[in-house]
PDB file of N, CA and C in Angstrom:
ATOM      1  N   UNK A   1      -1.152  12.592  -5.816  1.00  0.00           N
ATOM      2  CA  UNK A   1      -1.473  12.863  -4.433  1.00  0.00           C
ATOM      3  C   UNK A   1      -0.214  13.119  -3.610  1.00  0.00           C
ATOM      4  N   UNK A   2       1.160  12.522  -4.112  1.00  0.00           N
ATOM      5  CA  UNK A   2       2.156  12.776  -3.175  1.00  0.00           C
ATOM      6  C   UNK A   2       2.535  14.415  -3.498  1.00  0.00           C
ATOM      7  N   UNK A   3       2.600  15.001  -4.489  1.00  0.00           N
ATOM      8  CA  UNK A   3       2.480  16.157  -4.207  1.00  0.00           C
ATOM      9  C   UNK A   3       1.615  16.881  -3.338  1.00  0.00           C
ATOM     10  N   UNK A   4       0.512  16.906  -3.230  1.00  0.00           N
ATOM     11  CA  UNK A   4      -0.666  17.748  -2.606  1.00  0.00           C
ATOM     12  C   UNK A   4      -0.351  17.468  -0.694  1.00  0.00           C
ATOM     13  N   UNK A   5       0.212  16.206  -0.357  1.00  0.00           N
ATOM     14  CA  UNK A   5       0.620  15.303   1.150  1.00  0.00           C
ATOM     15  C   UNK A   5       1.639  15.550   1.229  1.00  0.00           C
ATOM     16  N   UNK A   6       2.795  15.380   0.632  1.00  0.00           N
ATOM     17  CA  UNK A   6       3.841  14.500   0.545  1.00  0.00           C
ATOM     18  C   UNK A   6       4.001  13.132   1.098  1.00  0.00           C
ATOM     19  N   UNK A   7       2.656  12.726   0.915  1.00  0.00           N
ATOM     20  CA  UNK A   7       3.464  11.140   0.708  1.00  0.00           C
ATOM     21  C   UNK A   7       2.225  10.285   0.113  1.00  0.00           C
ATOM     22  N   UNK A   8       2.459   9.430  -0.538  1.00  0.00           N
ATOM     23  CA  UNK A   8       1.334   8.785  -0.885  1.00  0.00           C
ATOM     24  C   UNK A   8       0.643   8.487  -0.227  1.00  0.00           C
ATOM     25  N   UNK A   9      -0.961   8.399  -0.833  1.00  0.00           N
ATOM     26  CA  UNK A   9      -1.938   7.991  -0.728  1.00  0.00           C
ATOM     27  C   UNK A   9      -2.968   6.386  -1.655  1.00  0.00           C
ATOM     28  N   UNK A  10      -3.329   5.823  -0.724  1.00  0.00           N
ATOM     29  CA  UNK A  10      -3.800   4.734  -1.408  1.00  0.00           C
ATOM     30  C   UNK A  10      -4.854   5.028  -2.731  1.00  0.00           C
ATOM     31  N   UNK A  11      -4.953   4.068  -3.686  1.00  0.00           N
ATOM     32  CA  UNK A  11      -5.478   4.530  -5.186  1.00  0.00           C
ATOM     33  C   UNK A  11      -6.791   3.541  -4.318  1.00  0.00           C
ATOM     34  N   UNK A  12      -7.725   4.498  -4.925  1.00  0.00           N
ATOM     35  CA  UNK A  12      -9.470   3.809  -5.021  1.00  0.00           C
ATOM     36  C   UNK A  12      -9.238   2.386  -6.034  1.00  0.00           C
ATOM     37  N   UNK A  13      -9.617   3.315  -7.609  1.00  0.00           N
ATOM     38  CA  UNK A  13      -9.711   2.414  -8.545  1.00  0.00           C
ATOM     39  C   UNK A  13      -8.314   2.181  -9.297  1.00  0.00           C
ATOM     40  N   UNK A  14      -7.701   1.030 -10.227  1.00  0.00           N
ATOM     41  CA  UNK A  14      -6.900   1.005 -11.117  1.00  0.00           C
ATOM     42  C   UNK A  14      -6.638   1.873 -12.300  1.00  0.00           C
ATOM     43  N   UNK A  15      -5.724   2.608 -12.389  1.00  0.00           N
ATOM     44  CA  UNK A  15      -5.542   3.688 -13.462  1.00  0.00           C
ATOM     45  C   UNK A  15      -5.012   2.896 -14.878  1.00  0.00           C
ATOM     46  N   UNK A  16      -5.115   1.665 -14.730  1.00  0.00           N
ATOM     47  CA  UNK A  16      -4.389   0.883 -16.199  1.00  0.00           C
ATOM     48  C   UNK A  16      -5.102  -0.443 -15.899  1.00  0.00           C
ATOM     49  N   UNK A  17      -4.790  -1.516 -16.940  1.00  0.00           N
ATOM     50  CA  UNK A  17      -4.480  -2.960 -17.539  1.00  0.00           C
ATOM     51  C   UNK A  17      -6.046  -3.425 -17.651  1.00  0.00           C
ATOM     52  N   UNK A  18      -6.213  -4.396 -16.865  1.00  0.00           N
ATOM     53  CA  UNK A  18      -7.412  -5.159 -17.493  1.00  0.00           C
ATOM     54  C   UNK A  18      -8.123  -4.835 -16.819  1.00  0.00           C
ATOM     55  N   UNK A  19      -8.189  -4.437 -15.408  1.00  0.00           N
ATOM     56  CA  UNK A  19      -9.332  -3.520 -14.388  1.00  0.00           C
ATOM     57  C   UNK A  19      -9.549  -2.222 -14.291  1.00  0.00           C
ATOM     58  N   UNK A  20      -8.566  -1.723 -15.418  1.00  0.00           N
ATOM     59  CA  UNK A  20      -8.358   0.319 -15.580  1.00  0.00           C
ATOM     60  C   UNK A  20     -10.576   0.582 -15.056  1.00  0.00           C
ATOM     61  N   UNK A  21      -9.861   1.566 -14.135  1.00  0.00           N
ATOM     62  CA  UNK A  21     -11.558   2.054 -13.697  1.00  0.00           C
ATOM     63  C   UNK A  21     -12.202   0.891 -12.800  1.00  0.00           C
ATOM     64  N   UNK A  22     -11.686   0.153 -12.256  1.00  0.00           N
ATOM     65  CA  UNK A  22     -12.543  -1.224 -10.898  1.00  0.00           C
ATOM     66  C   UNK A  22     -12.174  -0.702  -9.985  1.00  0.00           C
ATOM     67  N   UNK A  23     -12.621  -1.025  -8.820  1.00  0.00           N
ATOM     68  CA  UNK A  23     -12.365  -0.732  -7.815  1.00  0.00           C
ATOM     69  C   UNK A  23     -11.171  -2.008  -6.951  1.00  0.00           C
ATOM     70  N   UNK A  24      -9.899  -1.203  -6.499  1.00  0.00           N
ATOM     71  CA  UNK A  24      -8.843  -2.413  -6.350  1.00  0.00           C
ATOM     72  C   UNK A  24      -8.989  -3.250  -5.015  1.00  0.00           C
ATOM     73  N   UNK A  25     -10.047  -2.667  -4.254  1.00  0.00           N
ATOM     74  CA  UNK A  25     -10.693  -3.317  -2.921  1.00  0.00           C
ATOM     75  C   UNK A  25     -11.820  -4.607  -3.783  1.00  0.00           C
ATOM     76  N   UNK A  26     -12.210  -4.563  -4.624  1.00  0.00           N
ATOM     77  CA  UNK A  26     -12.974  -5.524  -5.064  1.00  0.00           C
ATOM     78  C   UNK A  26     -12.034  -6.830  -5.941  1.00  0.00           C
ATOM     79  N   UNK A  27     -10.916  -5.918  -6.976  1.00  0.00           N
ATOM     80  CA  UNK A  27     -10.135  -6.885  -7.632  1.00  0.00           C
ATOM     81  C   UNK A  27      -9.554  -7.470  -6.250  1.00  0.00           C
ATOM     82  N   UNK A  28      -9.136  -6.912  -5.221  1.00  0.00           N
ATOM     83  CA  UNK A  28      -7.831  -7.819  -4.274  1.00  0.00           C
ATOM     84  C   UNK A  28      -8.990  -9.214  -3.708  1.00  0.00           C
ATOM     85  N   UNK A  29      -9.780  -8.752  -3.292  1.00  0.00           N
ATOM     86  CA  UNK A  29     -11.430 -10.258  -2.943  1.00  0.00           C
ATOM     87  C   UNK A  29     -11.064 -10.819  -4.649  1.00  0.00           C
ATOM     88  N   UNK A  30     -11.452 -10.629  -5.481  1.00  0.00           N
ATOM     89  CA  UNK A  30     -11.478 -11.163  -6.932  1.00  0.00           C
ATOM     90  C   UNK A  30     -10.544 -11.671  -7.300  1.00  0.00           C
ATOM     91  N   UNK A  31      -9.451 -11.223  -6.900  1.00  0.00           N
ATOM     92  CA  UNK A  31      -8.137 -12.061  -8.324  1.00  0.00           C
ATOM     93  C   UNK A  31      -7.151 -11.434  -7.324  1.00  0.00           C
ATOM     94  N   UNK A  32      -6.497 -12.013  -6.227  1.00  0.00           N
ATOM     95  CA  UNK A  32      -5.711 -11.182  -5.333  1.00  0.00           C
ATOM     96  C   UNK A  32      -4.106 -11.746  -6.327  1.00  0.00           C
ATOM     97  N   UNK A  33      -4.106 -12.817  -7.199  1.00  0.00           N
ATOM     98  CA  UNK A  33      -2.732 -12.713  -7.678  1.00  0.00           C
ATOM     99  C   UNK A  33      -2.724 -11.759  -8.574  1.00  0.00           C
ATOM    100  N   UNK A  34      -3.269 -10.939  -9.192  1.00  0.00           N
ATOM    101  CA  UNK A  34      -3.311 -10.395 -10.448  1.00  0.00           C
ATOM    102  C   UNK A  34      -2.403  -9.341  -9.553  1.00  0.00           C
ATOM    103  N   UNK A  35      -3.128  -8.872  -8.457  1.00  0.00           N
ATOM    104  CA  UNK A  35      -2.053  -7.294  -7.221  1.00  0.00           C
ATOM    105  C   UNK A  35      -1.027  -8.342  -6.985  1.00  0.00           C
ATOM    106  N   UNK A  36      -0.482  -9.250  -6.646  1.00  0.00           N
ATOM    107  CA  UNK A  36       0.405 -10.450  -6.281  1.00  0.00           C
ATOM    108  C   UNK A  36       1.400  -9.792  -7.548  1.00  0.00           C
ATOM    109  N   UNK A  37       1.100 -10.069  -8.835  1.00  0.00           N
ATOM    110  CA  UNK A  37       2.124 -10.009  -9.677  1.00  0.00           C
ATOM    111  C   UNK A  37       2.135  -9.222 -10.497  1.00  0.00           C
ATOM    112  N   UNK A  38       1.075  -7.676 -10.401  1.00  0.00           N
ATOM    113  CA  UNK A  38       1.669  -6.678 -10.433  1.00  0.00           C
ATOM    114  C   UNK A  38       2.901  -6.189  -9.553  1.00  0.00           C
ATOM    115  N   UNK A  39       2.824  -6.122  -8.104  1.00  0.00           N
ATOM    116  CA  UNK A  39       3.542  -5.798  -7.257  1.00  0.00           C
ATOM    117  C   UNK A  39       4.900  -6.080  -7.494  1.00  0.00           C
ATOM    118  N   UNK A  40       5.356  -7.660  -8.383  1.00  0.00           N
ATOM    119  CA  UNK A  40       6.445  -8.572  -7.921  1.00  0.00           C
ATOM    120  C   UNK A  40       7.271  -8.078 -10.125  1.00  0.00           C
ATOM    121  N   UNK A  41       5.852  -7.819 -10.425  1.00  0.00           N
ATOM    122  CA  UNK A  41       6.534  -7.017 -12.257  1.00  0.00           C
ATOM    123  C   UNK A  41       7.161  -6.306 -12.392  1.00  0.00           C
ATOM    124  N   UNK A  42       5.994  -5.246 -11.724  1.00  0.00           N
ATOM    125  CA  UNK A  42       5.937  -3.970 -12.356  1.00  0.00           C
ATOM    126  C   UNK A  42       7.527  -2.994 -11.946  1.00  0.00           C
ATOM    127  N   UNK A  43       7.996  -2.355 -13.478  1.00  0.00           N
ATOM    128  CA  UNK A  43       9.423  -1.720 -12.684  1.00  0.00           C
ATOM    129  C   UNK A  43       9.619  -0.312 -12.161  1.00  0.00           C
ATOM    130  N   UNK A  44       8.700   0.087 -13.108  1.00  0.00           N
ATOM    131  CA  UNK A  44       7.907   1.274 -12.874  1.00  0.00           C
ATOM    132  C   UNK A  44       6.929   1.959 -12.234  1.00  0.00           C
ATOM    133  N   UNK A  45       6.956   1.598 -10.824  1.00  0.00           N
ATOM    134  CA  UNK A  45       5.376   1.598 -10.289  1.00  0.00           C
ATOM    135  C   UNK A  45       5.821   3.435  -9.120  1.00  0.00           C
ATOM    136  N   UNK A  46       4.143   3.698  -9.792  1.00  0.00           N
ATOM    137  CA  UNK A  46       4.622   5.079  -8.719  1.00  0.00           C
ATOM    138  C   UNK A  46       4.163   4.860  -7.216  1.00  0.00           C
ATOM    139  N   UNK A  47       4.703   5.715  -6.285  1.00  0.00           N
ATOM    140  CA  UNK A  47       4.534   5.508  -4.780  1.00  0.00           C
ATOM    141  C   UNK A  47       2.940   5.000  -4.827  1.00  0.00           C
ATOM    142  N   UNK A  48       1.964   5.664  -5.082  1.00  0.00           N
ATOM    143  CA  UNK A  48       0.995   5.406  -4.404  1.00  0.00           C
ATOM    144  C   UNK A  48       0.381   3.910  -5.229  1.00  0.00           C
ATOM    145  N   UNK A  49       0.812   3.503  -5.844  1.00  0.00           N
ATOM    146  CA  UNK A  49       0.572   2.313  -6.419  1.00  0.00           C
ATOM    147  C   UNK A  49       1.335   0.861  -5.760  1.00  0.00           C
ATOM    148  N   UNK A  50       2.492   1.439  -5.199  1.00  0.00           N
ATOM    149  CA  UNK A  50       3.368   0.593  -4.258  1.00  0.00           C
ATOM    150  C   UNK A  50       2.659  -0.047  -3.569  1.00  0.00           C
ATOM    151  N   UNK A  51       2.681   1.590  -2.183  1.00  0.00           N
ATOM    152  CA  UNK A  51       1.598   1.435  -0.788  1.00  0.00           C
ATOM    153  C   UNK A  51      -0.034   0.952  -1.625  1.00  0.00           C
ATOM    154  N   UNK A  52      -0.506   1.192  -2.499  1.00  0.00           N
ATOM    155  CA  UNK A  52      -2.231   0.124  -2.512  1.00  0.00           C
ATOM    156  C   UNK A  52      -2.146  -1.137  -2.728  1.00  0.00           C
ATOM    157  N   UNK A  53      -0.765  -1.754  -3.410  1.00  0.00           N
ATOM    158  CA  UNK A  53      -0.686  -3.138  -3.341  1.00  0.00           C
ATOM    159  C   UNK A  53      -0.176  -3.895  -2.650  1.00  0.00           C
ATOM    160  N   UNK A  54       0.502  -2.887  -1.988  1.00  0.00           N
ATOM    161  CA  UNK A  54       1.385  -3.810  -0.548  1.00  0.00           C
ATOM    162  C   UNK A  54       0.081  -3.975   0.284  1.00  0.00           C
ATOM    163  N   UNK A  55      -0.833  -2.256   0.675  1.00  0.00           N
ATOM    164  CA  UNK A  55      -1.545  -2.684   1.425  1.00  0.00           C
ATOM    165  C   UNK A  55      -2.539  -3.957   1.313  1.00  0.00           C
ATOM    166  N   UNK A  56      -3.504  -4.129   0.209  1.00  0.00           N
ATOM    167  CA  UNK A  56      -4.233  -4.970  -0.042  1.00  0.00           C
ATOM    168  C   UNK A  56      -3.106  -6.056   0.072  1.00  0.00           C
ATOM    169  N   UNK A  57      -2.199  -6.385  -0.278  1.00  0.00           N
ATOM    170  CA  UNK A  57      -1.782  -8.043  -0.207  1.00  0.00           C
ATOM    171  C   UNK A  57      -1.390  -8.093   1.475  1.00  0.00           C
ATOM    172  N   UNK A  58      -0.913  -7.180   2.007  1.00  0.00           N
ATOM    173  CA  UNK A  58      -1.115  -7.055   3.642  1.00  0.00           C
ATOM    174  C   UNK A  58      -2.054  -7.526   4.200  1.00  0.00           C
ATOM    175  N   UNK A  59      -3.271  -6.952   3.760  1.00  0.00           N
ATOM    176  CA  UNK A  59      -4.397  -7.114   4.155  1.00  0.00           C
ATOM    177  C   UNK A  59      -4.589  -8.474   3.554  1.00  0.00           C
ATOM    178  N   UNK A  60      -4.818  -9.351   2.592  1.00  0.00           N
ATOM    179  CA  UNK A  60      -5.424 -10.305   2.001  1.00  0.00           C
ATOM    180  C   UNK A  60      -4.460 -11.657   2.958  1.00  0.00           C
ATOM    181  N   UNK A  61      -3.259 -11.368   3.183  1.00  0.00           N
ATOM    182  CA  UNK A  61      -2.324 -12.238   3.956  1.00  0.00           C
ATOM    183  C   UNK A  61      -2.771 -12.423   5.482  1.00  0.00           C
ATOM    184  N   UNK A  62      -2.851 -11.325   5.905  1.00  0.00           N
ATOM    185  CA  UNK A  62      -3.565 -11.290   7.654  1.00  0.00           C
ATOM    186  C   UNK A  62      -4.810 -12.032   7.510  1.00  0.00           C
ATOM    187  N   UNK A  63      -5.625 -11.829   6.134  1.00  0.00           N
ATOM    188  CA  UNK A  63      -7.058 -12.255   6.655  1.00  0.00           C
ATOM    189  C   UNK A  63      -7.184 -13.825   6.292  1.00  0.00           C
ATOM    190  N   UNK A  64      -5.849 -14.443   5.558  1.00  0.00           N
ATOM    191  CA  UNK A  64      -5.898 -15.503   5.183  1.00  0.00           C
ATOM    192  C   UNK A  64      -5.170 -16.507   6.936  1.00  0.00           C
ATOM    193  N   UNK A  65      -5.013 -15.352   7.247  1.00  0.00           N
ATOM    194  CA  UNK A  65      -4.020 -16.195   8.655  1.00  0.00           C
ATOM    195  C   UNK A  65      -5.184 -16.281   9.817  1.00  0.00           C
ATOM    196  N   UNK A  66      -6.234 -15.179   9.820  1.00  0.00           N
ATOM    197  CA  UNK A  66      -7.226 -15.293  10.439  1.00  0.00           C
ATOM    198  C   UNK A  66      -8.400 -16.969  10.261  1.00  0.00           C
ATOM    199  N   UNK A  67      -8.172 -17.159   8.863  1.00  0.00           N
ATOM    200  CA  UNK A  67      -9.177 -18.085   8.773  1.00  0.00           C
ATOM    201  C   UNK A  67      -8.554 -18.967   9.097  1.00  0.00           C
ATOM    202  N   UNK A  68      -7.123 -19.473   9.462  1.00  0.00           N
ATOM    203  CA  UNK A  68      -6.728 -20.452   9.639  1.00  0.00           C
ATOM    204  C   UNK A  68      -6.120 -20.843  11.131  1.00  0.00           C
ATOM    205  N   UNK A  69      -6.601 -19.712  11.876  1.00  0.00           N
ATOM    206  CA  UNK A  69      -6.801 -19.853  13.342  1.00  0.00           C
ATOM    207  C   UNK A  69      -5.250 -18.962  13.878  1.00  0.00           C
ATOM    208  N   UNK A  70      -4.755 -18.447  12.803  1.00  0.00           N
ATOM    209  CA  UNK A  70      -3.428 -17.613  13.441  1.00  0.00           C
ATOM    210  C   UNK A  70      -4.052 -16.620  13.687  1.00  0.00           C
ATOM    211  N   UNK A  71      -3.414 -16.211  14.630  1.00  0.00           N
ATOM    212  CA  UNK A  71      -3.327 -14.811  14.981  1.00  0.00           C
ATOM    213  C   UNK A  71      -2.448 -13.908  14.129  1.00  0.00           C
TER     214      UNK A  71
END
């Protein structure tokens, strides 16, 4: 996709490992360390795989601050 934009775009589903073909909005609710320590592994990761796991752990961090009365 960063060709077609130039710049990445977030991935739907996982293109590899134990969720290849899930949807990564369902694994990050499901198993948010599994994106946790891909993110913190992987050495090789392409752009748009970066930005979908930063975003989801972005997202999974804000909503964990929400339940706990942070803003």
């Amino acid at each position: 996709m960063v060709n077609i934009t130039g710049r990445p775009a977030l991935l739907t589903t996982f293109p590899f490992g134990k969720y290849r073909g899930k949807a990564v909005s369902e694994i990050a609710k499901r198993d948010p360390g599994y994106l946790r320590w891909l993110f913190n592994n992987l050495d090789n990761m392409s752009p748009e795989l970066r930005l979908t796991l930063k975003h989801y752990l972005e997202d999974a961090q804000a909503g964990q601050q929400r339940g706990n009365g942070t803003p």
